[in-house]
Protein backbone atom coordinates (compact mmCIF):
# COMPACT_ATOMS: atom_id res chain seq x y z
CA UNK A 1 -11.82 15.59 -14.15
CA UNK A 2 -11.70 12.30 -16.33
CA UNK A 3 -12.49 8.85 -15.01
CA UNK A 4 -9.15 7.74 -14.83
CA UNK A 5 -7.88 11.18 -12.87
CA UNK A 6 -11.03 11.29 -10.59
CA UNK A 7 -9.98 7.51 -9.66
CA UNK A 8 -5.97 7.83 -9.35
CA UNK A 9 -6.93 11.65 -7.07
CA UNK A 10 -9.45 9.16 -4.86
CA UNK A 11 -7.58 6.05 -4.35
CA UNK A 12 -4.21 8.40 -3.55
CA UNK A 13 -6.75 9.74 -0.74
CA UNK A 14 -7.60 6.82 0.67
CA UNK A 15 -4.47 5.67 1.14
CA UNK A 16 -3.90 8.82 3.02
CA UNK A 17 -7.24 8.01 5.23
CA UNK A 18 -9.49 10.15 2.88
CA UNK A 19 -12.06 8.03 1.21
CA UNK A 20 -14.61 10.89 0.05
CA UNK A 21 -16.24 9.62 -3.12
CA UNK A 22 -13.68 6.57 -3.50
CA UNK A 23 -16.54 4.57 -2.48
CA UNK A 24 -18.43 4.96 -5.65
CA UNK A 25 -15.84 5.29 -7.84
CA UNK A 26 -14.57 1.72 -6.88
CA UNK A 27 -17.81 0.24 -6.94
CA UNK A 28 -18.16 1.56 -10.32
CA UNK A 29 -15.43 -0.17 -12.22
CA UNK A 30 -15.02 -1.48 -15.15
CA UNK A 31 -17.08 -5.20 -15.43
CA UNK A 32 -15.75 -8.40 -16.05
CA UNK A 33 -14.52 -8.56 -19.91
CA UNK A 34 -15.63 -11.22 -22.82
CA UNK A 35 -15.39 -14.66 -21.85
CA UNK A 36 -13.16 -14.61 -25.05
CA UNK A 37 -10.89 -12.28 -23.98
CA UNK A 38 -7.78 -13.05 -22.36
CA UNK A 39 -7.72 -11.99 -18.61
CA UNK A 40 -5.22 -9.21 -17.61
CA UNK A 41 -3.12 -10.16 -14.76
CA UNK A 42 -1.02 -7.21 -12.53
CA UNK A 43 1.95 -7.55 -10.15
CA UNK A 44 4.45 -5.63 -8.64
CA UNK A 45 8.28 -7.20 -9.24
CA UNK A 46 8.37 -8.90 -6.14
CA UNK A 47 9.05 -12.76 -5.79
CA UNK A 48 5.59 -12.87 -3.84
CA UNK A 49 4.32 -12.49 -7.44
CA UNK A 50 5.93 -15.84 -8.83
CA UNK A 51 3.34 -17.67 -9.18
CA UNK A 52 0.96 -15.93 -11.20
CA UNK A 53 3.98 -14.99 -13.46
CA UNK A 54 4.89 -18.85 -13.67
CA UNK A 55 0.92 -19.83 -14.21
CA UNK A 56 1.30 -17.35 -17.53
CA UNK A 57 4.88 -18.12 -18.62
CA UNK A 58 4.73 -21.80 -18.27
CA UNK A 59 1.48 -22.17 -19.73
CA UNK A 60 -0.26 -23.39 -16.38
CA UNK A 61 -3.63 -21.07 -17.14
CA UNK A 62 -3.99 -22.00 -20.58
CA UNK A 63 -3.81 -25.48 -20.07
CA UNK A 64 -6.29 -24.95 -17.45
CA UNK A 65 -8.44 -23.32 -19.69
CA UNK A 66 -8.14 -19.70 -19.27
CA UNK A 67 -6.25 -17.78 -21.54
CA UNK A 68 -4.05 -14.30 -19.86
CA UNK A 69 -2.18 -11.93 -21.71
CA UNK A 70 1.40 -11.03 -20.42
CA UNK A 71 1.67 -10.13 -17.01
CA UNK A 72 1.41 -6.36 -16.29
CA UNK A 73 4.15 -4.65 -14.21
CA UNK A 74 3.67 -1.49 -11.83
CA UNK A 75 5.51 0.07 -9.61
CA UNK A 76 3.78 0.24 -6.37
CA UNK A 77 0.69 -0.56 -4.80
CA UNK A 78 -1.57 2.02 -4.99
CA UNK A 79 -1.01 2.06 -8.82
CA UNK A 80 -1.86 -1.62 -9.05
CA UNK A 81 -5.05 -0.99 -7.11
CA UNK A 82 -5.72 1.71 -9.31
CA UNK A 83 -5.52 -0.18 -12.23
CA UNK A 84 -7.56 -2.63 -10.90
CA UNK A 85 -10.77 -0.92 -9.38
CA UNK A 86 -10.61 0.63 -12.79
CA UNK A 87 -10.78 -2.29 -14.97
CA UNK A 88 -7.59 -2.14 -16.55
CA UNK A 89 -6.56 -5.67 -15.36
CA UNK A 90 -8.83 -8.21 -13.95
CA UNK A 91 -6.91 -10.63 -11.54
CA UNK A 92 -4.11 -9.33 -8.92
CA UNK A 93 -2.14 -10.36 -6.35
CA UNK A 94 -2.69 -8.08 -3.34
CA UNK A 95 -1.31 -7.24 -0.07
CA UNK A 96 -4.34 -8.95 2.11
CA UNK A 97 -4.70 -5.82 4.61
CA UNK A 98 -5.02 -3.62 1.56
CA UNK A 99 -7.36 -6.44 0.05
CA UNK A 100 -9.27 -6.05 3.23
CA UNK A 101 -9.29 -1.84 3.00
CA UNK A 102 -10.51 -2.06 -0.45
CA UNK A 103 -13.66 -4.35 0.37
CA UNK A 104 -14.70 -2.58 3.48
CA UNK A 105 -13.58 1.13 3.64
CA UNK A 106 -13.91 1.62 -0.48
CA UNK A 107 -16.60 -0.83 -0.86
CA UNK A 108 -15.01 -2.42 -3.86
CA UNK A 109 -16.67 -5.55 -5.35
CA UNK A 110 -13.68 -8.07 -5.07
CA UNK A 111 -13.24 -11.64 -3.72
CA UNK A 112 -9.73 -13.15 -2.63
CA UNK A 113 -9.65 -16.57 -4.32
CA UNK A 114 -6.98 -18.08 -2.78
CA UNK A 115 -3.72 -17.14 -1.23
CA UNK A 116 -0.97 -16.48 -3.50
CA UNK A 117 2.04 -17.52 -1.45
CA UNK A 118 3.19 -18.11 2.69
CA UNK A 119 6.15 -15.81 4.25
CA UNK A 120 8.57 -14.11 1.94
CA UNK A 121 9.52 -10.96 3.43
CA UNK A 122 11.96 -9.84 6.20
CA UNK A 123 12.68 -6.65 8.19
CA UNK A 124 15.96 -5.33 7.03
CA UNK A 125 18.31 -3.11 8.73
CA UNK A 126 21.83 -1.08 8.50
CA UNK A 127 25.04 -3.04 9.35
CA UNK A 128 25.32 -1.69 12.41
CA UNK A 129 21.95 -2.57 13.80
CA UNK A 130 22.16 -5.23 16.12
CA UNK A 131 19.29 -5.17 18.22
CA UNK A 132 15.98 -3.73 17.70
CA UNK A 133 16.07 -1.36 20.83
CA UNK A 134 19.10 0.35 18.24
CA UNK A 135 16.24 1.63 16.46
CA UNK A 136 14.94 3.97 18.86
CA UNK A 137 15.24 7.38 17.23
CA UNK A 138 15.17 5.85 13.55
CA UNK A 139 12.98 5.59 10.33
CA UNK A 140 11.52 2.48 9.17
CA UNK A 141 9.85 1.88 5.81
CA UNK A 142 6.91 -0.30 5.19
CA UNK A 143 5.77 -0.49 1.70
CA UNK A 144 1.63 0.28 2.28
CA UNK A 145 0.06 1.17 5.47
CA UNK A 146 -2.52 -1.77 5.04
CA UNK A 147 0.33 -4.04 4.55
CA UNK A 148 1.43 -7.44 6.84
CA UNK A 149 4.56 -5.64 6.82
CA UNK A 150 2.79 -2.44 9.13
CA UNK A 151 0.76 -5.08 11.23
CA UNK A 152 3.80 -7.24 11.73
CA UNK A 153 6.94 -4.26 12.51
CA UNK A 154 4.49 -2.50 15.06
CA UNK A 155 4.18 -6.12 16.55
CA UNK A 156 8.06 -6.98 16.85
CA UNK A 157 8.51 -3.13 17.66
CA UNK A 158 6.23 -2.97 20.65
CA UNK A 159 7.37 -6.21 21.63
CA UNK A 160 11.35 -5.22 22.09
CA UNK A 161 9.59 -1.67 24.27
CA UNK A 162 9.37 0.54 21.38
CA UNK A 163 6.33 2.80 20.78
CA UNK A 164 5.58 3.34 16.85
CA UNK A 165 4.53 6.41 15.47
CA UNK A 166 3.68 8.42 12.24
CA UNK A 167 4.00 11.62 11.67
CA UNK A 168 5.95 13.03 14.42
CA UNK A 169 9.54 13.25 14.77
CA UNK A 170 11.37 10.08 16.34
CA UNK A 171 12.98 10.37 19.46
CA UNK A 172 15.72 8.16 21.36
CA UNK A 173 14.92 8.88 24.97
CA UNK A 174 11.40 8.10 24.21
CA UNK A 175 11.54 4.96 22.31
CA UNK A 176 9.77 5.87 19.00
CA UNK A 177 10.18 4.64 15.89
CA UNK A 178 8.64 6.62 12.79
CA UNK A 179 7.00 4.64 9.99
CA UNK A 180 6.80 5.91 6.72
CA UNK A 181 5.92 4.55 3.34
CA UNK A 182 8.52 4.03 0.50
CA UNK A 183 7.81 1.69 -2.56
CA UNK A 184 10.30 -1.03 -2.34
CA UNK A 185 12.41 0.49 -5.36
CA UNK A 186 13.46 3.17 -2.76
CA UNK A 187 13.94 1.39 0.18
CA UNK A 188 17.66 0.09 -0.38
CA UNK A 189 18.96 3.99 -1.80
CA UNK A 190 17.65 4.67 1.08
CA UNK A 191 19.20 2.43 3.78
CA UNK A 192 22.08 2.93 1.89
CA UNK A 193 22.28 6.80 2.35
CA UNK A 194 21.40 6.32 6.22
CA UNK A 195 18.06 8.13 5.73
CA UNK A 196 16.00 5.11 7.42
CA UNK A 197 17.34 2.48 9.58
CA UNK A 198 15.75 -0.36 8.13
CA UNK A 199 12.96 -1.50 6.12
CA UNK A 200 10.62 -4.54 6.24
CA UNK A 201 9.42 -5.90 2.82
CA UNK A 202 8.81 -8.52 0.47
CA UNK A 203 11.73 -10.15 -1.24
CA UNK A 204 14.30 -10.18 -3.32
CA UNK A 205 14.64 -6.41 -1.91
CA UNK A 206 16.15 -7.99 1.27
CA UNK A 207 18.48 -10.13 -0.58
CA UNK A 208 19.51 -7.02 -2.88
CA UNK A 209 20.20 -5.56 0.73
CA UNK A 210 22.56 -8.08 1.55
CA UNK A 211 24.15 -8.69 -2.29
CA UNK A 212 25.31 -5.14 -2.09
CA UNK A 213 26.32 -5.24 1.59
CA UNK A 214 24.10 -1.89 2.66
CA UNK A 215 22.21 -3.83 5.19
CA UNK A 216 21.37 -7.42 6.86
CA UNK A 217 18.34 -9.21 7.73
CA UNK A 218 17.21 -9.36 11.11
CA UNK A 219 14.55 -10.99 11.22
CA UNK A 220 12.16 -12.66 8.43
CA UNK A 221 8.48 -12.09 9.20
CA UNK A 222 7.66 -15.72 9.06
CA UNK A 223 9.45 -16.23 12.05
CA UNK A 224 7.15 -13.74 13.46
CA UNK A 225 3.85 -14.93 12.14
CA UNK A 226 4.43 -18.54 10.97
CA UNK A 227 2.70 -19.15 7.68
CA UNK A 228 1.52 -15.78 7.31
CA UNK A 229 -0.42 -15.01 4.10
CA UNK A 230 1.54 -11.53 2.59
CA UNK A 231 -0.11 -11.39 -1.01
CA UNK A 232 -3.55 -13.09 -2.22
CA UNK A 233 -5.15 -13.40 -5.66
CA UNK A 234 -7.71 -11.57 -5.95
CA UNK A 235 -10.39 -11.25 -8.55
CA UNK A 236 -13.66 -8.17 -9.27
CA UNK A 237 -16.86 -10.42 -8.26
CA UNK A 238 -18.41 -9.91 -11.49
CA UNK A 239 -15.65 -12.20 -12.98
CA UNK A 240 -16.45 -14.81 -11.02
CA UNK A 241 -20.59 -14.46 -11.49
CA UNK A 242 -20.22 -14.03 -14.81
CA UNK A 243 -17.01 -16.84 -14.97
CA UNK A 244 -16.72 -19.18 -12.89
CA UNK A 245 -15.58 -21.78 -15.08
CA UNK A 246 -12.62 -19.19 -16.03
CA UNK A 247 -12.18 -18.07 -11.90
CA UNK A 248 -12.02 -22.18 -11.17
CA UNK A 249 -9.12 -22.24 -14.66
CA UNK A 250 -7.58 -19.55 -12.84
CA UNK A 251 -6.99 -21.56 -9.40
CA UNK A 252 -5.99 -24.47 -11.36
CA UNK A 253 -3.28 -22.58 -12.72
CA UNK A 254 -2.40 -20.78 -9.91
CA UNK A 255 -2.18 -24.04 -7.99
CA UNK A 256 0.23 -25.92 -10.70
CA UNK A 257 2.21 -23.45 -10.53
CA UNK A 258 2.80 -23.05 -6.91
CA UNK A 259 3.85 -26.75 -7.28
CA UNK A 260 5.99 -26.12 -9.80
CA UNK A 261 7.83 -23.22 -8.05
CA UNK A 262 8.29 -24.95 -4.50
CA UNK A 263 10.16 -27.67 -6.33
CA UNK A 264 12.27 -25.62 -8.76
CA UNK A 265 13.38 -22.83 -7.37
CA UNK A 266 16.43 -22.34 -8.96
CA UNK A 267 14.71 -22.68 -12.09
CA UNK A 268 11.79 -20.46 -11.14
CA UNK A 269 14.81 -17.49 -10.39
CA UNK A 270 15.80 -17.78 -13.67
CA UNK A 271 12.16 -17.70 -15.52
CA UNK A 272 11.61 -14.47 -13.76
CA UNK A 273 14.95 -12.70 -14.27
CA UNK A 274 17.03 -11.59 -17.12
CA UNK A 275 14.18 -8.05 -17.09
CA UNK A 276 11.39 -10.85 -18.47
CA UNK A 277 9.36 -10.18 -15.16
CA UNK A 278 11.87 -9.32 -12.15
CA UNK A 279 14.18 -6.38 -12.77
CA UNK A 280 16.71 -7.72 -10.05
CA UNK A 281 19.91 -9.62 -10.63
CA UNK A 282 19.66 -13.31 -11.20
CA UNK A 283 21.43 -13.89 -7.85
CA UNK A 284 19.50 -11.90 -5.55
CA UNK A 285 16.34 -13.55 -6.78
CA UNK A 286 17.38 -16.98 -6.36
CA UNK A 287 18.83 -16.05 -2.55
CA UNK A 288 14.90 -14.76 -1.85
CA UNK A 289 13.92 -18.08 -3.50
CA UNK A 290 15.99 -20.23 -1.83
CA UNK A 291 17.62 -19.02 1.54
CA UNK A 292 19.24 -21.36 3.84
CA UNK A 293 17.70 -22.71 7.82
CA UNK A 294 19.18 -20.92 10.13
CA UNK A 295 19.46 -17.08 8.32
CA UNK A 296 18.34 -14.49 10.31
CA UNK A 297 19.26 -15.93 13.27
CA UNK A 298 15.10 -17.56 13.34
CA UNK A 299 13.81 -17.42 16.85
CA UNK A 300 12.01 -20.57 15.58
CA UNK A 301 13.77 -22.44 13.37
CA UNK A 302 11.18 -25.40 13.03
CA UNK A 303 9.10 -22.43 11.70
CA UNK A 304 11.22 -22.16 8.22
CA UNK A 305 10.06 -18.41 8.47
CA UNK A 306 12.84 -17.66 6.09
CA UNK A 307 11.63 -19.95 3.29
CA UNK A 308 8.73 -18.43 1.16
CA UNK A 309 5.93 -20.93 0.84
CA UNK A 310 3.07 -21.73 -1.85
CA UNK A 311 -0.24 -22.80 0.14
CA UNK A 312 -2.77 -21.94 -1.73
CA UNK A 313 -5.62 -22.59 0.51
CA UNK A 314 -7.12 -19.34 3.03
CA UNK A 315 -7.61 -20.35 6.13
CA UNK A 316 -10.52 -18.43 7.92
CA UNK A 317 -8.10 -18.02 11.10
CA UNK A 318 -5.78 -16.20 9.49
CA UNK A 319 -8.17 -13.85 8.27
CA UNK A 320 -9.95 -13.43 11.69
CA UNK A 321 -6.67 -13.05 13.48
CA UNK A 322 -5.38 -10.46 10.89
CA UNK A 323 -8.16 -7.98 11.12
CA UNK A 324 -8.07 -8.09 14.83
CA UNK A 325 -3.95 -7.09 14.64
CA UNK A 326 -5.27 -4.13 12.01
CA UNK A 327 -7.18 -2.39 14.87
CA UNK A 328 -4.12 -2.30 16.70
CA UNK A 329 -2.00 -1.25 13.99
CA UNK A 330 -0.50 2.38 13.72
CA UNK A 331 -1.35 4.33 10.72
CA UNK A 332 -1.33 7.61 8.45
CA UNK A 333 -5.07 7.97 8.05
CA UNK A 334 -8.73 7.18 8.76
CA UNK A 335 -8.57 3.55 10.06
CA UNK A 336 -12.52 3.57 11.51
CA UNK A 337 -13.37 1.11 8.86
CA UNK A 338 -11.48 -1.75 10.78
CA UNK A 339 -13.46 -0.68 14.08
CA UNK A 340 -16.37 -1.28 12.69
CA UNK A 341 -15.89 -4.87 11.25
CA UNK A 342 -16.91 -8.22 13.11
CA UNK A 343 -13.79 -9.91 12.53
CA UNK A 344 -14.84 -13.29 12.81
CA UNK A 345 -16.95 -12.75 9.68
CA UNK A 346 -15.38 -11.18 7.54
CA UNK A 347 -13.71 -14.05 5.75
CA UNK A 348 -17.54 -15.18 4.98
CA UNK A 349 -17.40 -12.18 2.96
CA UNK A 350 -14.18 -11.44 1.56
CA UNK A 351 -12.85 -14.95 0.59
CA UNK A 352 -14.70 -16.96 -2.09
CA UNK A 353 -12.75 -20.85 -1.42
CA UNK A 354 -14.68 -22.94 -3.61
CA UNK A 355 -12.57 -22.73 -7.04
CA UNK A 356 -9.09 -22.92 -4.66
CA UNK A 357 -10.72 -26.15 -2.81
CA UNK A 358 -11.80 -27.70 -6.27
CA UNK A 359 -8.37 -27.24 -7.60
CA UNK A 360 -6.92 -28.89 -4.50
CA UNK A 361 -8.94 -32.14 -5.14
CA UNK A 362 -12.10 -31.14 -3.56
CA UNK A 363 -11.20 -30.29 -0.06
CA UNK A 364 -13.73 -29.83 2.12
CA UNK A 365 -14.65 -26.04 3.47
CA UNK A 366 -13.89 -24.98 6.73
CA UNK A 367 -10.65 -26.79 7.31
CA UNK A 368 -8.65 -25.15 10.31
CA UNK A 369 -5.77 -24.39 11.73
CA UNK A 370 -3.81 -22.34 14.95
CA UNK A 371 -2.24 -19.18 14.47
CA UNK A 372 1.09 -18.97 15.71
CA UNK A 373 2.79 -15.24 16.06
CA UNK A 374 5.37 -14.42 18.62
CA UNK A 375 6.62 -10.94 17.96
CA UNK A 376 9.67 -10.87 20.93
């Protein structure tokens, strides 16, 4: 079996809960390319990915001092991991739970640098779902186990007396819900057909939901987990040994362009449409851009949960409070990796904040804050 096969057949297992051999295979990636080489960026077409897209469009990294070649697109998120362990691209945004799987249960050498944007996604369900009780008996797609999306559904779900499950048939007198994975491509046929009864994911795929009137948001998960970190940019360590004037040019970038997309908006939509980096209608991506206070019906409007956000800097709560919710999160595979981490030190190890607080005028480490999640 080549490389490439023996990684893709590993990765695909430990997504399942296998991880036999994964371990080294990660660890053995590709290291960090020529400092005269232009980094490799991956994303999936999701608006969570807008700022790395604007960083290289705009010009952001290259004034900074770092020079990318085009943005790569994939399809789903074990394929963007895949690439990434392997070499294939260097810097990715990354669902943080899957960030966290990677270091600890796969023992890949990566560092978050910084998160890539707040909020952003939204639990989704057919017209005729009012409440969440109505989904007793139902399917509900998250796009990755390790996902906010997982930790934050089985929250909300628990919360309205639903019981979550996997792998087992669904069943209205008992209150169970079954999870199962769809990339977000599939998730609106889906609804549409009646096959699940809602999804929760990353935008625009909730806006598409509503543009073509096949289902409504009912909640957005920032209204669930104010200020929750979804995706975070994450780099292999040996780029940032090797690098670290190019990993600081990278959070320079990163940073103007978060800026520059939380102020323009309606510009930002239409820099990523039009198939240059988002394959979804102009309309839909301005909508996950740019949705109006009050939709969704927010439990807490003061929260803007609906409004996706571009703070760059990872607090060490979040991070602590996340990995805590993992152990308690339903999933289709071997999850002991979680029980055996010390939560509270974990960010030490995963998060490297020194370029991000540079880039941010020199902020000083260890800044704080309270997490705030109300599932009901």
């Amino acid at each position: 079996m080549t490389r490439r096969v023996a990684l893709r057949a590993g990765l695909a297992l430990g997504a399942a809960g296998g991880l036999a051999g994964i371990a080294d295979l990660a660890a053995s990636g590709a290291g960090a390319r020529s400092p005269g080489e232009p980094l490799r960026i991956g994303y999936l077409p999701i608006t969570d990915a807008a700022p790395l897209l604007v960083a290289h469009e705009q010009g952001h990294f290259a004034r900074a001092g770092v020079a990318t070649q085009r943005p790569v697109l994939f399809r789903s998120w074990e394929s963007l991991a895949q690439a990434f362990l392997a070499g294939e691209v260097e810097v990715v945004h990354l669902l943080m739970p899957f960030a966290v799987q990677l270091r600890y249960a796969l023992s890949a050498p990566i560092k978050i640098l910084a998160w890539n944007h707040t909020n952003g996604s939204a639990l989704t369900v057919s017209n005729g779902v009012r409440d969440l009780r109505e989904l007793a008996g139902r399917q509900v797609a998250v796009p990755f186990w390790w996902s906010i999306h997982n930790v934050v559904v089985q929250q909300m779900l628990r919360a309205a007396g639903l019981t979550p499950v996997v792998r087992q048939a669904p069943a209205a007198d008992q209150g169970t819900v079954q999870l199962l994975v769809l990339s977000p491509a599939d998730m609106v046929p889906a609804l549409q057909v009646g096959t699940i009864g809602g999804y929760i994911v990353a935008d625009p795929f909730n806006a598409v939901a509503e543009a073509k009137n096949v289902g409504r948001i009912q909640r957005f998960v920032g209204d669930v987990w104010r200020d929750h970190a979804c995706c975070v940019v994450v780099a292999r360590e040996d780029l940032l040994d090797q690098s670290p004037d190019r990993a600081r040019a990278l959070t320079d970038g990163l940073v103007a362009a978060q800026r520059w997309v939380d102020g323009h908006r309606p510009d930002a939509a239409k820099l990523l449409s039009g198939q240059r980096y988002l394959p979804q209608p102009l309309p839909a991506i301005t909508r996950a851009l740019s949705y109006p206070a009050g939709h969704g019906a927010p439990h807490h409007p003061d929260w803007q949960g609906q409004r996706i956000g571009f703070e760059p800097y990872p607090y060490a709560s979040y991070t602590t409070s996340l990995v805590n919710a993992m152990r308690e999160t339903v999933v289709d595979g071997d999850k002991s990796f979680v029980d055996g981490l010390r939560a509270g030190e974990v960010h030490r190890d995963l998060v490297d904040d020194r370029f991000v607080r540079a880039s941010l005028g020199g902020l000083p480490a260890g800044l704080t804050r309270t997490e705030e999640v109300q599932p009901q």
